[in-house]
Protein backbone atom coordinates (compact mmCIF):
# COMPACT_ATOMS: atom_id res chain seq x y z
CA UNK A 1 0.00 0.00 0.00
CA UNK A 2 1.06 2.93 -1.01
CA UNK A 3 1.59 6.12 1.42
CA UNK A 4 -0.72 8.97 1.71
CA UNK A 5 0.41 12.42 0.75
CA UNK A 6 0.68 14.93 3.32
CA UNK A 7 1.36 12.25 5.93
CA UNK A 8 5.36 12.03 6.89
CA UNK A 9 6.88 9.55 9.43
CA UNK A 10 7.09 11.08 12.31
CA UNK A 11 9.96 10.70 14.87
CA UNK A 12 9.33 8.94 18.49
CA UNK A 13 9.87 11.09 21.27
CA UNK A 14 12.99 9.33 23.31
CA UNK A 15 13.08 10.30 26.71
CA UNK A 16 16.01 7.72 27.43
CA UNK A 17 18.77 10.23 27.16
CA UNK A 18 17.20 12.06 30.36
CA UNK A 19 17.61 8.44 32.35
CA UNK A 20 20.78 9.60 34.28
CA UNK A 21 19.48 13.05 35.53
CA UNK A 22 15.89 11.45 36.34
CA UNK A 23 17.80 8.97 38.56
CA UNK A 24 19.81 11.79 40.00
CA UNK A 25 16.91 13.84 41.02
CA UNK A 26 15.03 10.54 42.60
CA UNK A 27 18.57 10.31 44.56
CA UNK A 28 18.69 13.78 45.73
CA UNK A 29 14.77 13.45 46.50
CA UNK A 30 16.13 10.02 48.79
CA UNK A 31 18.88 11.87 50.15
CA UNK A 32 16.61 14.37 51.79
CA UNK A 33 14.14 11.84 52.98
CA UNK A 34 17.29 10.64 54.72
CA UNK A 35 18.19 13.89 56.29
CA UNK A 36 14.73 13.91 57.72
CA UNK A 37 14.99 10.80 59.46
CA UNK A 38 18.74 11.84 61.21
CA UNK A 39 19.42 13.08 64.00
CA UNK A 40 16.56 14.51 66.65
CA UNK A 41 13.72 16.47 66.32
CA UNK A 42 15.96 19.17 67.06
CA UNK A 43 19.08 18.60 64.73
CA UNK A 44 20.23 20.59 61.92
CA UNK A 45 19.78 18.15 59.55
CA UNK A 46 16.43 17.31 60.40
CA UNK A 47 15.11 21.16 60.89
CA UNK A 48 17.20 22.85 57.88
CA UNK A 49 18.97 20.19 55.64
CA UNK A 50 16.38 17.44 54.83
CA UNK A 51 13.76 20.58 53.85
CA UNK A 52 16.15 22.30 51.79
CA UNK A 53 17.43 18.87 50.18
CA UNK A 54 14.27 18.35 49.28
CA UNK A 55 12.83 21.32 47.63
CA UNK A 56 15.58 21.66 45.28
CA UNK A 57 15.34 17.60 44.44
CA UNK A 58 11.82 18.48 43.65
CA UNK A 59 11.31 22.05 42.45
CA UNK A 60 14.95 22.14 41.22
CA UNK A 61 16.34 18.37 39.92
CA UNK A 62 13.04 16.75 39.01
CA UNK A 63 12.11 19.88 36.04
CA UNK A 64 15.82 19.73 35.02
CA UNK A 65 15.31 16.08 34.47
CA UNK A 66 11.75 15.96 32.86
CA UNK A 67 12.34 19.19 30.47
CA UNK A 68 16.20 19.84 29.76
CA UNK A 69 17.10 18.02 26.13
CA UNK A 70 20.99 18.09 25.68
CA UNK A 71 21.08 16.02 22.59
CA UNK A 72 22.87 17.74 19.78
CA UNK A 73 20.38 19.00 17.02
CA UNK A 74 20.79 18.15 13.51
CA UNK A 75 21.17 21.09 10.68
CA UNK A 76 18.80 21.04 8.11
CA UNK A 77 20.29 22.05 4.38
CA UNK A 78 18.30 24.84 2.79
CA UNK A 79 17.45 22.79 -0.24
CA UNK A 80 15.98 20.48 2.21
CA UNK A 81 13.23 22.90 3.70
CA UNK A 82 9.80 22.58 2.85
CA UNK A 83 7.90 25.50 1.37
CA UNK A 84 5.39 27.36 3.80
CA UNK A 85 2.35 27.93 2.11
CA UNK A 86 0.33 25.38 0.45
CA UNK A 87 0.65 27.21 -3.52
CA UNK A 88 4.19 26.56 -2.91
CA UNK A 89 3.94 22.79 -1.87
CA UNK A 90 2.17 22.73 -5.26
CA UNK A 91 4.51 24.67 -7.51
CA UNK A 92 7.51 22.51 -5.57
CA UNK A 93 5.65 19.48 -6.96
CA UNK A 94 5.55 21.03 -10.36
C-alpha cells in the first residue's frame, strides 16, 4: 500500500537520554528523605537540611530532568526545507 500524501513519518519522542538526571533527582529526592529521618527532632539536619534537600530535588532536579534536552540537534540544508504555504507545496511538486 502505497503512502498517503501529506502524511510524513514522524519521529518517536525518546526520553532515554534524560535516564541519568531522572535517577539523580530521585537520589537527591532520597537523600533528603534521609536527612529527615537523622538526628533529633531538634538537629540541623532534620530542621534545615532534609527541607532544603528536598525542595531543590523536587522544584529544582526533578524539572531539570523531565524538560532539559541536551542532545545535539541536527542542521537542516536549505534545499531540504519545505515551502510554507500550500501554492508553494504545489509549484515545488511542479
Amino acid at each position: 500500500m502505497p503512502p498517503r500524501r501529506g502524511l510524513e513519518k514522524t519521529e518517536k519522542i525518546d526520553f532515554t537520554h534524560n535516564m541519568k538526571y531522572y535517577y539523580a533527582a530521585i537520589g537527591v529526592i532520597a537523600l533528603g528523605y534521609l536527612f529527615l529521618s537523622i538526628g533529633g527532632a531538634d538537629s540541623f539536619t532534620s530542621l534545615t537540611l532534609g527541607p532544603i534537600t528536598l525542595v531543590a530535588g523536587y522544584l529544582i532536579a526533578m524539572p531539570i530532568a523531565l524538560m532539559v534536552d541536551f542532545r545535539k540537534k541536527k542542521a537542516v540544508p536549505a534545499e531540504t526545507v519545505s515551502p510554507q504555504t500550500p501554492q508553494e507545496k504545489i509549484k515545488h511538486k511542479l
